[in-house]
N, C-alpha and C. Protein backbone atom coordinates (compact mmCIF):
# COMPACT_ATOMS: atom_id res chain seq x y z
N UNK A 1 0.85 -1.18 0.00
CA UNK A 1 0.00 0.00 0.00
C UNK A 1 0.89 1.24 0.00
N UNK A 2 0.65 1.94 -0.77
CA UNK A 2 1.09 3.33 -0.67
C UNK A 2 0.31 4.36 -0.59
N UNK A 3 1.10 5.47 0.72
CA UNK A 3 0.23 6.50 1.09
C UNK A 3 0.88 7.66 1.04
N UNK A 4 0.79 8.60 0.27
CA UNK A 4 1.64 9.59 -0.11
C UNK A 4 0.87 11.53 0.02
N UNK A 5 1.80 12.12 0.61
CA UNK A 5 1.11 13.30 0.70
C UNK A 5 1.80 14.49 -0.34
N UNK A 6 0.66 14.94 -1.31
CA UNK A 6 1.01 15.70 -2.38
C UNK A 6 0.88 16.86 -1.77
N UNK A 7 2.20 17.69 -1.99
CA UNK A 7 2.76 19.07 -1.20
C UNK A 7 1.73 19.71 -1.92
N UNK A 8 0.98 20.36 -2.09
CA UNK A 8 0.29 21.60 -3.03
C UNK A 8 0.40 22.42 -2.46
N UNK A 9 1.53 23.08 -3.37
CA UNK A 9 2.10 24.85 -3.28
C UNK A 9 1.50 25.71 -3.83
N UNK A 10 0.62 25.66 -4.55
CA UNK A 10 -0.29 26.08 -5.55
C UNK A 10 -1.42 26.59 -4.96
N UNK A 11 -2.28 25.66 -4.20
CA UNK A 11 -3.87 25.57 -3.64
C UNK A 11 -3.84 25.55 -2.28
N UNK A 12 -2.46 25.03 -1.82
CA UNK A 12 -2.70 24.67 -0.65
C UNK A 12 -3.53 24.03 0.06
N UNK A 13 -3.86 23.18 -0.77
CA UNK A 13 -5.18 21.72 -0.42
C UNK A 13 -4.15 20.66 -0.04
N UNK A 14 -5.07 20.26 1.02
CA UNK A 14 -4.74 18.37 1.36
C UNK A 14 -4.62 17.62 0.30
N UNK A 15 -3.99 16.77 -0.54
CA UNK A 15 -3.99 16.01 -1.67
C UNK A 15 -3.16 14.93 -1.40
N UNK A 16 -3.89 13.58 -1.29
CA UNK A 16 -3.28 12.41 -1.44
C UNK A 16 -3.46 11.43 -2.39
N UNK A 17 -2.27 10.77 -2.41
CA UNK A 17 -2.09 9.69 -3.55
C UNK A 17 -2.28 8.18 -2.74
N UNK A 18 -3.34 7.43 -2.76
CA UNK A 18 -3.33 6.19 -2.04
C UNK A 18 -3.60 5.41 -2.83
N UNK A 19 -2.69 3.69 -3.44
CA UNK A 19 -2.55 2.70 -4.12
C UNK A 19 -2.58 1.73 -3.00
N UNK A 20 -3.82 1.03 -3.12
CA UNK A 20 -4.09 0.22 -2.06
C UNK A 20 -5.20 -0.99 -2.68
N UNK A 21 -5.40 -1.74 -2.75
CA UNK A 21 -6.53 -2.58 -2.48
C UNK A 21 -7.99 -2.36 -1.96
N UNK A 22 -9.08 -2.90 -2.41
CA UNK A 22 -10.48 -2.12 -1.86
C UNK A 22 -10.69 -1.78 -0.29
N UNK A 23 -9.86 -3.34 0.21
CA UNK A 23 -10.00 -3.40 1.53
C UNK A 23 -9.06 -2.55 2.47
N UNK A 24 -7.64 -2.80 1.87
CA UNK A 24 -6.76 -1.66 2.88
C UNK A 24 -7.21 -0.36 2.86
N UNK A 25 -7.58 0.16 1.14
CA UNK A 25 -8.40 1.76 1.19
C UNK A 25 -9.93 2.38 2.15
N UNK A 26 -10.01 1.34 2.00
CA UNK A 26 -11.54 1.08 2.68
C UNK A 26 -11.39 1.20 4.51
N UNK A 27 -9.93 0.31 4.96
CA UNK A 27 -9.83 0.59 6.04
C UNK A 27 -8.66 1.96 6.61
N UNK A 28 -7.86 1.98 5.42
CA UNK A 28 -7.46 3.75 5.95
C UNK A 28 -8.61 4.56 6.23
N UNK A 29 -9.31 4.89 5.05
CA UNK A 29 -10.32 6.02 5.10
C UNK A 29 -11.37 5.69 6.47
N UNK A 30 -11.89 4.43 6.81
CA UNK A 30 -12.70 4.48 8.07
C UNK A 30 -11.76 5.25 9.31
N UNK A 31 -10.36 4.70 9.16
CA UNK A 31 -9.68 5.60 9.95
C UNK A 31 -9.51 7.40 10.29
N UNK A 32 -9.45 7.33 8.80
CA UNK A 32 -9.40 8.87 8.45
C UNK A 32 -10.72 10.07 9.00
N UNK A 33 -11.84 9.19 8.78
CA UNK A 33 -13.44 10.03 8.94
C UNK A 33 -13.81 9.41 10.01
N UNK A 34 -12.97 8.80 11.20
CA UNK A 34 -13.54 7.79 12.27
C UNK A 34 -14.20 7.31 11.99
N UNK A 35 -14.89 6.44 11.25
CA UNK A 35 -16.40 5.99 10.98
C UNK A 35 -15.69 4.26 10.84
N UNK A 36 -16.64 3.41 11.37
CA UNK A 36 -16.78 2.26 11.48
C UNK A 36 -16.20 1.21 10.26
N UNK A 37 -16.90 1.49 9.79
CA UNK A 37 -17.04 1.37 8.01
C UNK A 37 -16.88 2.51 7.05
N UNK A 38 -15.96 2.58 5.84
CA UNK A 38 -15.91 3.25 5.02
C UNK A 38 -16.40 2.13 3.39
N UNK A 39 -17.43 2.35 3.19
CA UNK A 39 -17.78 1.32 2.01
C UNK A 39 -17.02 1.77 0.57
N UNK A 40 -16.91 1.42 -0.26
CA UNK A 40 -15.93 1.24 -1.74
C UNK A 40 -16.70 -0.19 -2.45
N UNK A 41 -17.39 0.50 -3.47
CA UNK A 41 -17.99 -0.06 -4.11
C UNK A 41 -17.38 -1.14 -4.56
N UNK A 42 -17.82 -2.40 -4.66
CA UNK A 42 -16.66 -3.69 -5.28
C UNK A 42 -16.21 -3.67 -6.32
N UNK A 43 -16.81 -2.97 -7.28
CA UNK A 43 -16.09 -3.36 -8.78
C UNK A 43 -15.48 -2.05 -8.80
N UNK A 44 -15.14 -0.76 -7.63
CA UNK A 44 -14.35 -0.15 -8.05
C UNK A 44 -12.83 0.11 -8.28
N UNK A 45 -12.18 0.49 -9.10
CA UNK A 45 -10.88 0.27 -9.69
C UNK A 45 -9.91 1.66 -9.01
N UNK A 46 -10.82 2.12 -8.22
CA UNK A 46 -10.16 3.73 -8.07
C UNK A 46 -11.36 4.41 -7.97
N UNK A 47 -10.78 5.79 -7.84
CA UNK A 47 -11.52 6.77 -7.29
C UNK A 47 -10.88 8.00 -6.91
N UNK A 48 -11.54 9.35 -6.95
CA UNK A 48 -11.58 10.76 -6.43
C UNK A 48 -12.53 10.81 -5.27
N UNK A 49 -11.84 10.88 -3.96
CA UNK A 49 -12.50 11.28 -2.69
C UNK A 49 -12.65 12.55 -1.94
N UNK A 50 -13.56 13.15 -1.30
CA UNK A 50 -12.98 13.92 -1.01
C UNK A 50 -13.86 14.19 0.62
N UNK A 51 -12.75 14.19 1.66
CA UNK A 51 -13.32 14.47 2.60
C UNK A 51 -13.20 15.57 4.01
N UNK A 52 -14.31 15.61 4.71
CA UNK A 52 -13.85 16.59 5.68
C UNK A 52 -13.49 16.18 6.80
N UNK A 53 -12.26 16.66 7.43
CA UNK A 53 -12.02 16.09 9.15
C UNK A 53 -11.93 17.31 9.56
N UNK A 54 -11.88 17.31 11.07
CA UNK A 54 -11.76 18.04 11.84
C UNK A 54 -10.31 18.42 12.26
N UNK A 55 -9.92 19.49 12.24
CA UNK A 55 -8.31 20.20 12.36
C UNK A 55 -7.62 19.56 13.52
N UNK A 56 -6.50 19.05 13.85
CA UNK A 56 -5.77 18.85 14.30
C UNK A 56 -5.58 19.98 15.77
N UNK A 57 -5.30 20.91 15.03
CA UNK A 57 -5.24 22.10 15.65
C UNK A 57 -6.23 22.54 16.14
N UNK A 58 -7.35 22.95 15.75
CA UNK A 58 -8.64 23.29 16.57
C UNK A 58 -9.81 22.71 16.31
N UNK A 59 -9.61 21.96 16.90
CA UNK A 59 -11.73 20.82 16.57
C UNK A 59 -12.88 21.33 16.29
N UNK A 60 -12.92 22.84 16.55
CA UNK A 60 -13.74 23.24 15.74
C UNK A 60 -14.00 23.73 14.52
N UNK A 61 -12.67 23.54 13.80
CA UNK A 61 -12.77 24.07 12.49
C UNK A 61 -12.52 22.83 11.42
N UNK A 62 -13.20 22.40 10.23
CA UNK A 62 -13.27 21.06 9.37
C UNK A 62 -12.30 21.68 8.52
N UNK A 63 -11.54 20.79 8.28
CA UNK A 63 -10.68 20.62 6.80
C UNK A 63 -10.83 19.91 5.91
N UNK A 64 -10.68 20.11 4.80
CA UNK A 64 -11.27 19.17 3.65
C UNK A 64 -9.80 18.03 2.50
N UNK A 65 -10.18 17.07 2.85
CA UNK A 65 -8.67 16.22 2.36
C UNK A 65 -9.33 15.75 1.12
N UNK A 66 -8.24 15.86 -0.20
CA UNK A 66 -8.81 14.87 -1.23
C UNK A 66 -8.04 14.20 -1.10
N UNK A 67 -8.15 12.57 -2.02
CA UNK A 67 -8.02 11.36 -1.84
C UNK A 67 -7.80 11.23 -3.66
N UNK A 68 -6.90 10.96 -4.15
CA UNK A 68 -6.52 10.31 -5.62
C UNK A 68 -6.44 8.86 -4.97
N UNK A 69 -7.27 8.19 -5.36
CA UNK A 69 -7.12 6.72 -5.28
C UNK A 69 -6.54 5.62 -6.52
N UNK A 70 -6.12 5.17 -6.57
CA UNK A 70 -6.18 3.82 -7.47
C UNK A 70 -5.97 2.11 -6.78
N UNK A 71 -6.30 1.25 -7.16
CA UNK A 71 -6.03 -0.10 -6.84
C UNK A 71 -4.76 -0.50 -7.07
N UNK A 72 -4.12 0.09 -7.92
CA UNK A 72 -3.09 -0.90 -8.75
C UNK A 72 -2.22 0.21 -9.31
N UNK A 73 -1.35 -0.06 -9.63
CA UNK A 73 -0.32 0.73 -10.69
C UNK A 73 1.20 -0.09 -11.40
N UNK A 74 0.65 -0.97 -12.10
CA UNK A 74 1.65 -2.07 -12.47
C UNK A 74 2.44 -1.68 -13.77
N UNK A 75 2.57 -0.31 -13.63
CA UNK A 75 3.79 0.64 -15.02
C UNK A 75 3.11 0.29 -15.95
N UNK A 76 1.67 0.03 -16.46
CA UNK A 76 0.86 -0.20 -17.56
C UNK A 76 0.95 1.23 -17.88
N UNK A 77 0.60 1.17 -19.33
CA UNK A 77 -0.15 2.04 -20.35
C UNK A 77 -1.48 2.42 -19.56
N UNK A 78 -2.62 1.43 -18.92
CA UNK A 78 -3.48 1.21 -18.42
C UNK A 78 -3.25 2.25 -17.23
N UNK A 79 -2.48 2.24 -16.76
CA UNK A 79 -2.12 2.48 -15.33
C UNK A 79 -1.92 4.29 -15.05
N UNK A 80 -1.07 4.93 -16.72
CA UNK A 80 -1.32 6.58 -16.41
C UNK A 80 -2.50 7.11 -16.88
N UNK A 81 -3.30 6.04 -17.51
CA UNK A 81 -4.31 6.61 -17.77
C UNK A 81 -5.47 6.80 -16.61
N UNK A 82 -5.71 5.53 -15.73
CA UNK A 82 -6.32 5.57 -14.30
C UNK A 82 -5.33 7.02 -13.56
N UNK A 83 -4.71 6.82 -13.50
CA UNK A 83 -3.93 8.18 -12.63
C UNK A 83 -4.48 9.64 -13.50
N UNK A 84 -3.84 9.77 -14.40
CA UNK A 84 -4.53 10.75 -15.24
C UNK A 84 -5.87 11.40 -14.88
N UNK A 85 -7.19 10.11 -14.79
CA UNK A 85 -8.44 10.38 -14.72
C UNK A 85 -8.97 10.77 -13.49
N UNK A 86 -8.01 9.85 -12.25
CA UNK A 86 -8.53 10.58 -11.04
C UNK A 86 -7.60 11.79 -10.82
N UNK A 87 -6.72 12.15 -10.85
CA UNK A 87 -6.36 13.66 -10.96
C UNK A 87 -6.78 14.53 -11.96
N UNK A 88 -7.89 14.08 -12.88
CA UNK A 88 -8.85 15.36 -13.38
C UNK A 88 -9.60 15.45 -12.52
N UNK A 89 -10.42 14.15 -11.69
CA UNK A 89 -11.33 14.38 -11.03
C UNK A 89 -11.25 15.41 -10.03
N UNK A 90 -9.68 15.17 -9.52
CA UNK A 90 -9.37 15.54 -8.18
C UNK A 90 -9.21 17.54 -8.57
N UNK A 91 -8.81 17.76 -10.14
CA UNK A 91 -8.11 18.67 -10.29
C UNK A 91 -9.67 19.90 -10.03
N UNK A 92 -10.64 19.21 -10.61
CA UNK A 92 -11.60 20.18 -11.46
C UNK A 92 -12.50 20.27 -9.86
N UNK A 93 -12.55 19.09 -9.01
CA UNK A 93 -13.23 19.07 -7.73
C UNK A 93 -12.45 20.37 -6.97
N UNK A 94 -11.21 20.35 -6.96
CA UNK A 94 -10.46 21.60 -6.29
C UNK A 94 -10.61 23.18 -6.87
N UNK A 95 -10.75 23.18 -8.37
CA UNK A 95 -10.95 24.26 -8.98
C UNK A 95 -12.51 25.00 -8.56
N UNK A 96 -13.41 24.07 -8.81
CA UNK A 96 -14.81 24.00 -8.00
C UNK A 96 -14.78 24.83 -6.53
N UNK A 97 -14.20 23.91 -5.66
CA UNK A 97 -14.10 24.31 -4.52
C UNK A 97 -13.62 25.80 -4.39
N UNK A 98 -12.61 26.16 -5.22
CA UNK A 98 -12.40 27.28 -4.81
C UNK A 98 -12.92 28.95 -6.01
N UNK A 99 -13.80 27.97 -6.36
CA UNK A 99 -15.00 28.67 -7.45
C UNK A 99 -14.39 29.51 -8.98
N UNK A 100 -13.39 28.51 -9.37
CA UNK A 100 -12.75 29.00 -10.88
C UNK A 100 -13.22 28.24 -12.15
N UNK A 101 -13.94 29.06 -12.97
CA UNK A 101 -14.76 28.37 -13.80
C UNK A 101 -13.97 28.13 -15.06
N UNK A 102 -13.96 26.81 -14.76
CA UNK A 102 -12.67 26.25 -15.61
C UNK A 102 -13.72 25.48 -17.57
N UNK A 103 -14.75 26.53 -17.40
CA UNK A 103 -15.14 26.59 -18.99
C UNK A 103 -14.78 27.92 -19.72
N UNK A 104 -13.95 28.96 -19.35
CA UNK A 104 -13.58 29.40 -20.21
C UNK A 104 -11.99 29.53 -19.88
N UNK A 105 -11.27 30.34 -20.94
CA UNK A 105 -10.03 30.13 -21.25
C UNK A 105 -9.34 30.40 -20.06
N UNK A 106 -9.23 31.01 -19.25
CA UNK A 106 -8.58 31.36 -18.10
C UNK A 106 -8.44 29.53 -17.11
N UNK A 107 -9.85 29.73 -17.29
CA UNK A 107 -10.27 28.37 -16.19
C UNK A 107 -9.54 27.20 -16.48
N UNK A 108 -9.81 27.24 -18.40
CA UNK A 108 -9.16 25.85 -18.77
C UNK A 108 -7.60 25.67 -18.32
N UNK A 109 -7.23 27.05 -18.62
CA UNK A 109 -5.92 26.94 -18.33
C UNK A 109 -5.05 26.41 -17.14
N UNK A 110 -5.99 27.17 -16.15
CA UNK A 110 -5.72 26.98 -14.88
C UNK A 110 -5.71 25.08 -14.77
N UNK A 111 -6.87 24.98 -15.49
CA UNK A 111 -7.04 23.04 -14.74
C UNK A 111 -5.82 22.93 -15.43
N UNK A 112 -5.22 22.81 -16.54
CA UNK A 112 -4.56 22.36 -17.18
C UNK A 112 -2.84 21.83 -16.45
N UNK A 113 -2.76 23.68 -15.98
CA UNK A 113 -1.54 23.62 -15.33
C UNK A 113 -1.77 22.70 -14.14
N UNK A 114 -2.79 22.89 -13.55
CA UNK A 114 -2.98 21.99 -12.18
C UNK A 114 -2.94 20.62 -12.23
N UNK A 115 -3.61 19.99 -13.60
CA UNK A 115 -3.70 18.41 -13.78
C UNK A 115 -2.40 17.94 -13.91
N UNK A 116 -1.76 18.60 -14.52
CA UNK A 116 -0.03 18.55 -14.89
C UNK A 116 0.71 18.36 -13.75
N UNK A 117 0.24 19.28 -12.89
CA UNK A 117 0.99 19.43 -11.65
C UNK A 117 0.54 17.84 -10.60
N UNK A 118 -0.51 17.65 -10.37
CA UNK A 118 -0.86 16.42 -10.06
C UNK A 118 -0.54 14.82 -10.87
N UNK A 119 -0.31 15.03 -12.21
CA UNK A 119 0.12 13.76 -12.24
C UNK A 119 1.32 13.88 -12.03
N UNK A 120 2.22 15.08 -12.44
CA UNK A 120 3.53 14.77 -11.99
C UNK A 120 4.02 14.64 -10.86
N UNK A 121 3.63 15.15 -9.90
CA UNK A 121 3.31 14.87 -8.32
C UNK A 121 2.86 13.38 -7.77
N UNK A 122 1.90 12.84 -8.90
CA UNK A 122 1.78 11.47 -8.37
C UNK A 122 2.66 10.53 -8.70
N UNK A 123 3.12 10.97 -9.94
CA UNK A 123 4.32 10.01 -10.63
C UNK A 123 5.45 10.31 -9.71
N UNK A 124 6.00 11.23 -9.28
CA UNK A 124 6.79 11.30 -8.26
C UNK A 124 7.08 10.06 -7.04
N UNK A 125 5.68 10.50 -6.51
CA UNK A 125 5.68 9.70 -5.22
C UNK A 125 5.62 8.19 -5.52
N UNK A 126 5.09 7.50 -7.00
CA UNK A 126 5.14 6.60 -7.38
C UNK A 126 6.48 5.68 -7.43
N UNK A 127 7.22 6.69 -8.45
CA UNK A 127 8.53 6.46 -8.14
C UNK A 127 9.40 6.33 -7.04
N UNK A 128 9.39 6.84 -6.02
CA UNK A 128 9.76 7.36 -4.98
C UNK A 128 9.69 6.07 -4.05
N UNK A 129 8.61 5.26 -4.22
CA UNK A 129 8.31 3.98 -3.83
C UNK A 129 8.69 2.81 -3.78
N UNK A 130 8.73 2.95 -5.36
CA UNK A 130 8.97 1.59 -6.60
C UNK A 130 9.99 1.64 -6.64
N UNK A 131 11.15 2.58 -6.07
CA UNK A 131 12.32 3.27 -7.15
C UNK A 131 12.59 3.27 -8.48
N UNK A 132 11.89 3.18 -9.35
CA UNK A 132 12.03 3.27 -10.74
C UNK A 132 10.71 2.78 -11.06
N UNK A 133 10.10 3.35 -12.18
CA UNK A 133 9.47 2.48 -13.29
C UNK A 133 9.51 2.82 -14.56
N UNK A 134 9.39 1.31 -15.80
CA UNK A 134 9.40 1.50 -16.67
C UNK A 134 7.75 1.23 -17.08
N UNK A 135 7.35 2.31 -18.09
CA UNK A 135 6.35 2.09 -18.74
C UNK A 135 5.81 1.22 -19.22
N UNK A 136 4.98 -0.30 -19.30
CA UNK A 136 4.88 -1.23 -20.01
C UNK A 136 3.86 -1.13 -20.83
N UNK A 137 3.97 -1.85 -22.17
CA UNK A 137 2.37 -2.20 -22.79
C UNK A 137 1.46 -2.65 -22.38
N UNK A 138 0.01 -2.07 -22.71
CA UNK A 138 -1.02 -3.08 -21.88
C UNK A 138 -0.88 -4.80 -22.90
N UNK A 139 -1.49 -5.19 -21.87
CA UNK A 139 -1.39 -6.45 -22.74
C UNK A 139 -3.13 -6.33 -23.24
N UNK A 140 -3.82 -5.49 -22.38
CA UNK A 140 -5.50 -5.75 -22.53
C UNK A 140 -5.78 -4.51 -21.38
N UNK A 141 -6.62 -3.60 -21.59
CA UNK A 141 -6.91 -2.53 -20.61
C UNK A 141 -7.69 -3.35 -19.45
N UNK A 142 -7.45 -2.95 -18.59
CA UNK A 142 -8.44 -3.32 -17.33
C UNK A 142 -7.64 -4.66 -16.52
């Protein structure tokens, strides 16, 4: 399992990268939101989360953490494309949040630089892990 915290110098949002299994993800995040159970749909492959905890620092104020999820990352072809998709999710959920309307040219731009900035940020920490990867062919998507 890997659990990685993406610095964002940019937004200054919580942003994590977690490659885990349904069940280990399933049991970080119950950790994360205290909650008993955190459910993850079975046939899901990944996911954009996004949640609120309560500050460290003062319990009365919520902070909001996103979550780039994936199951797997086996240096597939398959594999930057799942990364890719949940850091749009993650990118355009943050742009949202902080109310930049990323349908016209300014906006697009903005996601653009930001999605960039997140996969390379995830590929980072990927690496960082694995110590190296090489890109492979899919043999078959999925």
């Amino acid at each position: 399992m890997i659990v990685e915290r993406i610095e964002d110098n940019i937004y200054n949002r919580k942003v994590w990268l977690i490659i885990a299994d349904r069940k280990e993800f399933s049991a970080h995040m119950a950790g994360v939101t205290k909650k008993k159970v955190y459910r993850v749909g079975k046939d899901q492959v990944g996911g954009m989360y996004s949640v609120k905890t309560q500050s460290e620092i003062d319990p009365s104020v919520m902070t909001r953490h996103w979550y780039i999820w994936l199951t797997r990352f086996d240096n597939k072809i398959y594999d930057i494309g799942s990364l890719v998709h949940e850091c749009f999710h993650c990118a355009t959920n943050i742009l949202e949040d902080l109310g930049v309307d990323t349908s016209d040219a300014e906006g697009s731009e903005s996601l653009a630089y930001y999605l960039d900035f997140l996969v390379r940020e995830s590929l980072s920490r990927i690496i960082s892990n694995k110590g190296s990867i090489e890109i492979l062919p899919d043999t078959k998507a999925g």
